[in-house]
Protein backbone atom coordinates (compact mmCIF):
# COMPACT_ATOMS: atom_id res chain seq x y z
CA UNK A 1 -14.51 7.83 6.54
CA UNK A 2 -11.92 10.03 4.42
CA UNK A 3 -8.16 9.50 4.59
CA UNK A 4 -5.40 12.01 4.78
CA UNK A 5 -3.46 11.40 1.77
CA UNK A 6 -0.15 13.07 3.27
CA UNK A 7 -0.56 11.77 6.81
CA UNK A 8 -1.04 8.14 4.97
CA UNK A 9 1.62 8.29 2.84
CA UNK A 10 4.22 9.76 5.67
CA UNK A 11 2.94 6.92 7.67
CA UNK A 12 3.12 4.07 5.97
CA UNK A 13 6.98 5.34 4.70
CA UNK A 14 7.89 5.73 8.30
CA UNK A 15 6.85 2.14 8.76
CA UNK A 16 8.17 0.55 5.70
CA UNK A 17 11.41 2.91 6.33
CA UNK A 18 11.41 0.87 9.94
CA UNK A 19 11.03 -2.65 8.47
CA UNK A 20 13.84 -1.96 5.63
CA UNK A 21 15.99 -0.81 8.10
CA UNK A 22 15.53 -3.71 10.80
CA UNK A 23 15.87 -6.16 7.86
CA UNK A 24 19.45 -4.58 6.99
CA UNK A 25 20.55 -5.09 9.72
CA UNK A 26 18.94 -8.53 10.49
CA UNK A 27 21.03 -9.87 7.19
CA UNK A 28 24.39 -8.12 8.50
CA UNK A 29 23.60 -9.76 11.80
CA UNK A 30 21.98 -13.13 10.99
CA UNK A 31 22.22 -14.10 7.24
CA UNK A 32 21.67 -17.88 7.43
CA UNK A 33 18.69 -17.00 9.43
CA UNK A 34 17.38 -14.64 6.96
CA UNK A 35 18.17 -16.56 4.08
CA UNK A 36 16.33 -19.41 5.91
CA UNK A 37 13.36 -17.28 6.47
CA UNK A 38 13.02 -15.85 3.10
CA UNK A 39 13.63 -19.12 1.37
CA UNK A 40 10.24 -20.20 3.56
CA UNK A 41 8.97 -17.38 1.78
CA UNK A 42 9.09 -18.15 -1.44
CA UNK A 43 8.22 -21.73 -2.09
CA UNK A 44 9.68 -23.67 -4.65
CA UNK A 45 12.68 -21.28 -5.23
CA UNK A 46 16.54 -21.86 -4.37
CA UNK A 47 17.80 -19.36 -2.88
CA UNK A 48 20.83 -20.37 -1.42
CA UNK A 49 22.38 -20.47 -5.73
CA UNK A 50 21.87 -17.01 -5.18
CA UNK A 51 22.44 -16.13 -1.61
CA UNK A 52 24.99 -13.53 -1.93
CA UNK A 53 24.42 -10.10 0.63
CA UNK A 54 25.24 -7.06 -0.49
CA UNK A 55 25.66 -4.66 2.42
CA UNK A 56 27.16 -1.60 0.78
CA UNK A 57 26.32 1.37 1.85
CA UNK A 58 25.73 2.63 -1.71
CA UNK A 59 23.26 -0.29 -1.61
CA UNK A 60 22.04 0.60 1.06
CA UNK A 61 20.72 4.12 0.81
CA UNK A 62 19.65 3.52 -2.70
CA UNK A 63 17.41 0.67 -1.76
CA UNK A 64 16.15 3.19 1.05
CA UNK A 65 15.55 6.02 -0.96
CA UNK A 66 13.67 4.11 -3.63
CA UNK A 67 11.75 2.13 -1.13
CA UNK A 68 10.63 5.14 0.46
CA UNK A 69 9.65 6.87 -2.55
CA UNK A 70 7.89 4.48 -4.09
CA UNK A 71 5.88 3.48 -0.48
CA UNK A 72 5.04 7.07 -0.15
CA UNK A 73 3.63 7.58 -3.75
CA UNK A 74 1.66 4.33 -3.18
CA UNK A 75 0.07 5.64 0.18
CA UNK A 76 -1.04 9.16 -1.18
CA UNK A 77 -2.89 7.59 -4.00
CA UNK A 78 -4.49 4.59 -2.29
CA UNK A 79 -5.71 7.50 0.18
CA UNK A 80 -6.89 9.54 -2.83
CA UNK A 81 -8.27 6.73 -4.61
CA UNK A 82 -9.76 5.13 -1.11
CA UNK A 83 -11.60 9.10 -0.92
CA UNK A 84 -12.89 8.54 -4.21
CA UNK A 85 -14.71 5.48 -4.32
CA UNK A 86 -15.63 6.35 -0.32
CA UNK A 87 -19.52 6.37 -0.07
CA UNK A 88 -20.00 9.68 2.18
């Protein structure tokens, strides 16, 4: 089966547009929460020395543009290198 390097890559940035979004405001709304949960994350670390949120809006929709860039680059070329080394 061949993948749709566009429709992957615009689907996989919709979703990991979703998640960055729902984890913004999961930190604005419940930081010692998500502190708690990504200190679970990452055994062995402290996080709490570094625990500081930035919520900026700058932040914000540079971490989002990135992100999505970056996801959507990754998604067309795992589809073009999935089609590649696809037995068909």
């Amino acid at each position: 089966m061949k993948l749709n390097p566009l429709a992957l890559a615009n689907a996989s940035t919709v979703v990991v547009v979703a998640v960055y979004v729902i984890c913004r405001l999961a930190v604005g709304l419940f930081p010692d929460l998500t502190l708690a949960i990504a200190q679970s994350w990452f055994h062995g670390l402290d996080l709490t020395i570094i625990s500081g949120a930035n919520l900026s809006v700058g932040s914000f929709v540079l971490g989002l543009v990135s992100l999505s860039g970056l996801t959507w680059v990754t998604g067309y070329l795992f589809a073009k290198l999935y089609n590649s080394w696809t037995m068909a």
